[in-house]
Protein backbone atom coordinates (compact mmCIF):
# COMPACT_ATOMS: atom_id res chain seq x y z
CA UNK A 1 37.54 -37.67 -41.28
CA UNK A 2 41.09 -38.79 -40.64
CA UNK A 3 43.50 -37.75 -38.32
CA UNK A 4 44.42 -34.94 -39.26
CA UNK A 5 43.99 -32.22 -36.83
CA UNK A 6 44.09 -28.34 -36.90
CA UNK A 7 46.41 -26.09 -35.13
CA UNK A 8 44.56 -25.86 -30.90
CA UNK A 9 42.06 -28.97 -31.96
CA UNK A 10 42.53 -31.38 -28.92
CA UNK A 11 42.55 -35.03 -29.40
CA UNK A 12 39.23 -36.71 -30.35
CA UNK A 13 38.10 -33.42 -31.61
CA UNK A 14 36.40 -35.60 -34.91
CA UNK A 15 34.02 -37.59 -32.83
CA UNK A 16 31.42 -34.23 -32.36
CA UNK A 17 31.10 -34.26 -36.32
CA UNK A 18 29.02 -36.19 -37.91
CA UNK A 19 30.60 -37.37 -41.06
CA UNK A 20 28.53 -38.70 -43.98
CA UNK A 21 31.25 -40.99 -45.83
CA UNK A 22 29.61 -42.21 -48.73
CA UNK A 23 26.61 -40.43 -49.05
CA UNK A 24 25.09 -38.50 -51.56
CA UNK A 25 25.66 -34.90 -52.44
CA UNK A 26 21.80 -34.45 -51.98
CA UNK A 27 22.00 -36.71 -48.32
CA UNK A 28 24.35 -34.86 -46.79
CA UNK A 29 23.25 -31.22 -47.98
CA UNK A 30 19.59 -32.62 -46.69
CA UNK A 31 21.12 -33.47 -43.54
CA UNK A 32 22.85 -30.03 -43.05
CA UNK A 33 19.66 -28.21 -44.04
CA UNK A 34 18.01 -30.71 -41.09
CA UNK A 35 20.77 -30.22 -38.43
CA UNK A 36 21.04 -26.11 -38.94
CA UNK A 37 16.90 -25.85 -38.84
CA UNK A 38 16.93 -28.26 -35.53
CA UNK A 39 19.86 -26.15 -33.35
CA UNK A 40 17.71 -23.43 -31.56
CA UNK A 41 18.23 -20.36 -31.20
CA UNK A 42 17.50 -18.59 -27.56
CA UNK A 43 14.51 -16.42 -27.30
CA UNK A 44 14.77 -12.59 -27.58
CA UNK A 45 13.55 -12.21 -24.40
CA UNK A 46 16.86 -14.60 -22.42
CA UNK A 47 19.30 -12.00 -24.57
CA UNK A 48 20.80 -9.92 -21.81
CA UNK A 49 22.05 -7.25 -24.52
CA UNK A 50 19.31 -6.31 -27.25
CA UNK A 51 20.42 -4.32 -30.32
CA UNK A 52 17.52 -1.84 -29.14
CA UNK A 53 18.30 1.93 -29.11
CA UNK A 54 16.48 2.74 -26.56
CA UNK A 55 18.73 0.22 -23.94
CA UNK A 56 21.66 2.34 -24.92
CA UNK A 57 23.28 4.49 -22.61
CA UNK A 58 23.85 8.23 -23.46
CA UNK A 59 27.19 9.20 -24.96
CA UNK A 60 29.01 11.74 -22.16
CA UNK A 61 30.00 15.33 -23.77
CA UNK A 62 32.46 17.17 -22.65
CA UNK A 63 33.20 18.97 -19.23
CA UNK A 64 31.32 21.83 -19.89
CA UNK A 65 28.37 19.61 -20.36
CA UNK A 66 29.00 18.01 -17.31
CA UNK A 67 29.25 20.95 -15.35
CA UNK A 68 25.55 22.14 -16.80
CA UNK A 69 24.31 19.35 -16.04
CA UNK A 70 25.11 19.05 -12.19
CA UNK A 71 24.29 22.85 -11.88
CA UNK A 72 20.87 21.77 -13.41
CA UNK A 73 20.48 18.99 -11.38
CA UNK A 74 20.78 21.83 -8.24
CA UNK A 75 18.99 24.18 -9.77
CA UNK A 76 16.10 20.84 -10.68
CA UNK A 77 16.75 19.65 -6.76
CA UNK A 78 16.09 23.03 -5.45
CA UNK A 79 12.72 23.43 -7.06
CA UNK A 80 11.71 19.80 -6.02
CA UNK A 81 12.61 20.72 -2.43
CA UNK A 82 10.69 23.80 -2.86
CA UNK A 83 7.47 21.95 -4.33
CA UNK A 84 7.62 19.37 -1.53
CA UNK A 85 7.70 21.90 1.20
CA UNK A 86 4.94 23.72 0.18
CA UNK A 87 2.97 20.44 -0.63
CA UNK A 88 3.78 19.86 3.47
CA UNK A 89 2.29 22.66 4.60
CA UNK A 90 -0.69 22.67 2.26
CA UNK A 91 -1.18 19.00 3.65
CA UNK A 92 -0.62 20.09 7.16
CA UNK A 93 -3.09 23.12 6.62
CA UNK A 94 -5.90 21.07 5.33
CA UNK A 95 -5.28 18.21 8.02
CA UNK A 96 -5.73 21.68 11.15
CA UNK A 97 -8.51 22.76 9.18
CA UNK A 98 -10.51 18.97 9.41
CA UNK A 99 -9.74 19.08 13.01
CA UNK A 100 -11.20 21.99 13.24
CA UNK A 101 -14.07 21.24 11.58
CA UNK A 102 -14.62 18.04 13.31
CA UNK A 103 -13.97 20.23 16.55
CA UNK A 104 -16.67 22.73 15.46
CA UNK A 105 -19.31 19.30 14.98
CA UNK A 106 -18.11 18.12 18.60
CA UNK A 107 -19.20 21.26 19.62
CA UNK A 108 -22.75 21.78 18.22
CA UNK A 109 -23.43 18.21 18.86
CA UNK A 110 -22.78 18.86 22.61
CA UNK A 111 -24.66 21.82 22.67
CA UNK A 112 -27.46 20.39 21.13
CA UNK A 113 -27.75 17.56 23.56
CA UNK A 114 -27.34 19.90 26.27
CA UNK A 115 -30.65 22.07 24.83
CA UNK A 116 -32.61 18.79 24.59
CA UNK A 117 -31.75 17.85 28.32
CA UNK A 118 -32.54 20.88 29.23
CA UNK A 119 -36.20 20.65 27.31
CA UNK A 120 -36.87 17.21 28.86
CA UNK A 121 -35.80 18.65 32.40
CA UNK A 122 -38.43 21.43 31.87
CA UNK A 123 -40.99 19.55 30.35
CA UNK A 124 -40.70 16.94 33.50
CA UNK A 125 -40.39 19.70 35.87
CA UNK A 126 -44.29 20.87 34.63
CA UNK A 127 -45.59 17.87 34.10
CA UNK A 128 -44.39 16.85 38.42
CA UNK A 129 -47.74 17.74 39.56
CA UNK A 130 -50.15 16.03 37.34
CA UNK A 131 -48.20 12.57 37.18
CA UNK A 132 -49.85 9.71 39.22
CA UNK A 133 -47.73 8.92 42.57
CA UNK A 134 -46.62 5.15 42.64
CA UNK A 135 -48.27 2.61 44.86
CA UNK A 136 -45.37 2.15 47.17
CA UNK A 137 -44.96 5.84 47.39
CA UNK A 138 -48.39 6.39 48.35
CA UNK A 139 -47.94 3.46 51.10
CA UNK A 140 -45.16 4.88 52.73
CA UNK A 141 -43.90 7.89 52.83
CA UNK A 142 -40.39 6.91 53.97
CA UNK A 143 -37.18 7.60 52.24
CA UNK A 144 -35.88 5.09 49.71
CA UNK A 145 -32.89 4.23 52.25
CA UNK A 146 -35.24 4.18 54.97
CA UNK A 147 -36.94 1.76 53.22
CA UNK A 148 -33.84 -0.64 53.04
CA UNK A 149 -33.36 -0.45 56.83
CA UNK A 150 -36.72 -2.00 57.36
CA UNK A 151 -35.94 -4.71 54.90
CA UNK A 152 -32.99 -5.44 56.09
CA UNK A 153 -34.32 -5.36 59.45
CA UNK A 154 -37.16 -7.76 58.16
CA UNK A 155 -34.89 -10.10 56.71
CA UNK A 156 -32.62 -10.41 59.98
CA UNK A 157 -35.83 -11.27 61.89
CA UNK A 158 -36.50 -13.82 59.55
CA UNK A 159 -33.23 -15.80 60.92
């Protein structure tokens, strides 16, 4: 190309082009068919706008439409407070009532420890008489912290 340049072209704006001087008609609309199938495109995906519908924001409508809308969104904000407090105190119902059922389990279980003490207390309380008397007890007929005065007294001799 020569120097000619277009109105807001800076200077040296002809060495970006590629200029086929003296090529063919068939070259140069080969090399244009090359150069146009090589430049990429960005992915779909990198666009930040897409020509979706569904990205599109909602047209706004007029003020009566705008005043319908924020009385629905009381009436909408009302009836979700609503629903949440009730959902509280249904949670807050069945969380006392597990409590109280664990309480109620607490409650046999004690009880039915206490019967089976009371069963082996009884059982051992008729059985006293028949049981064999230990050795030692049969020996001595002292009192178990009489018996650790005389060893102690035993052991101090001993020095």
């Amino acid at each position: 190309m020569s120097g000619r340049r277009g109105p807001g072209e800076p200077a040296g704006f002809e060495q970006y082009f590629t200029v086929f001087a003296g090529s063919s008609v068939e070259d140069v609309s080969y090399a244009k068919l090359f150069w146009s199938s090589a430049s990429l495109n960005p992915p779909l995906e990198s666009r930040l706008v897409s020509g979706d519908t569904r990205q599109r924001l909602r047209t706004a409508g007029g003020p009566q439409a705008q005043a319908s809308a924020v009385h629905g969104l009381q009436t909408t904000d009302t009836r979700c407070e609503e629903f949440l407090h009730e959902a509280y105190l249904q949670q807050k119902v069945e969380e006392k009532q597990r409590y109280l059922e664990k309480a109620k389990k607490r409650e046999e279980l004690l009880a039915l420890l206490q019967k089976q003490r009371a069963d082996r207390i009884r059982k051992e309380k008729i059985s006293q008489p028949y049981r064999p008397k230990n050795s030692m007890e049969a020996q001595s007929p002292l009192r178990p912290g009489d018996q650790l005065e005389e060893a102690l007294a035993q052991v101090r001799a001993l020095h």
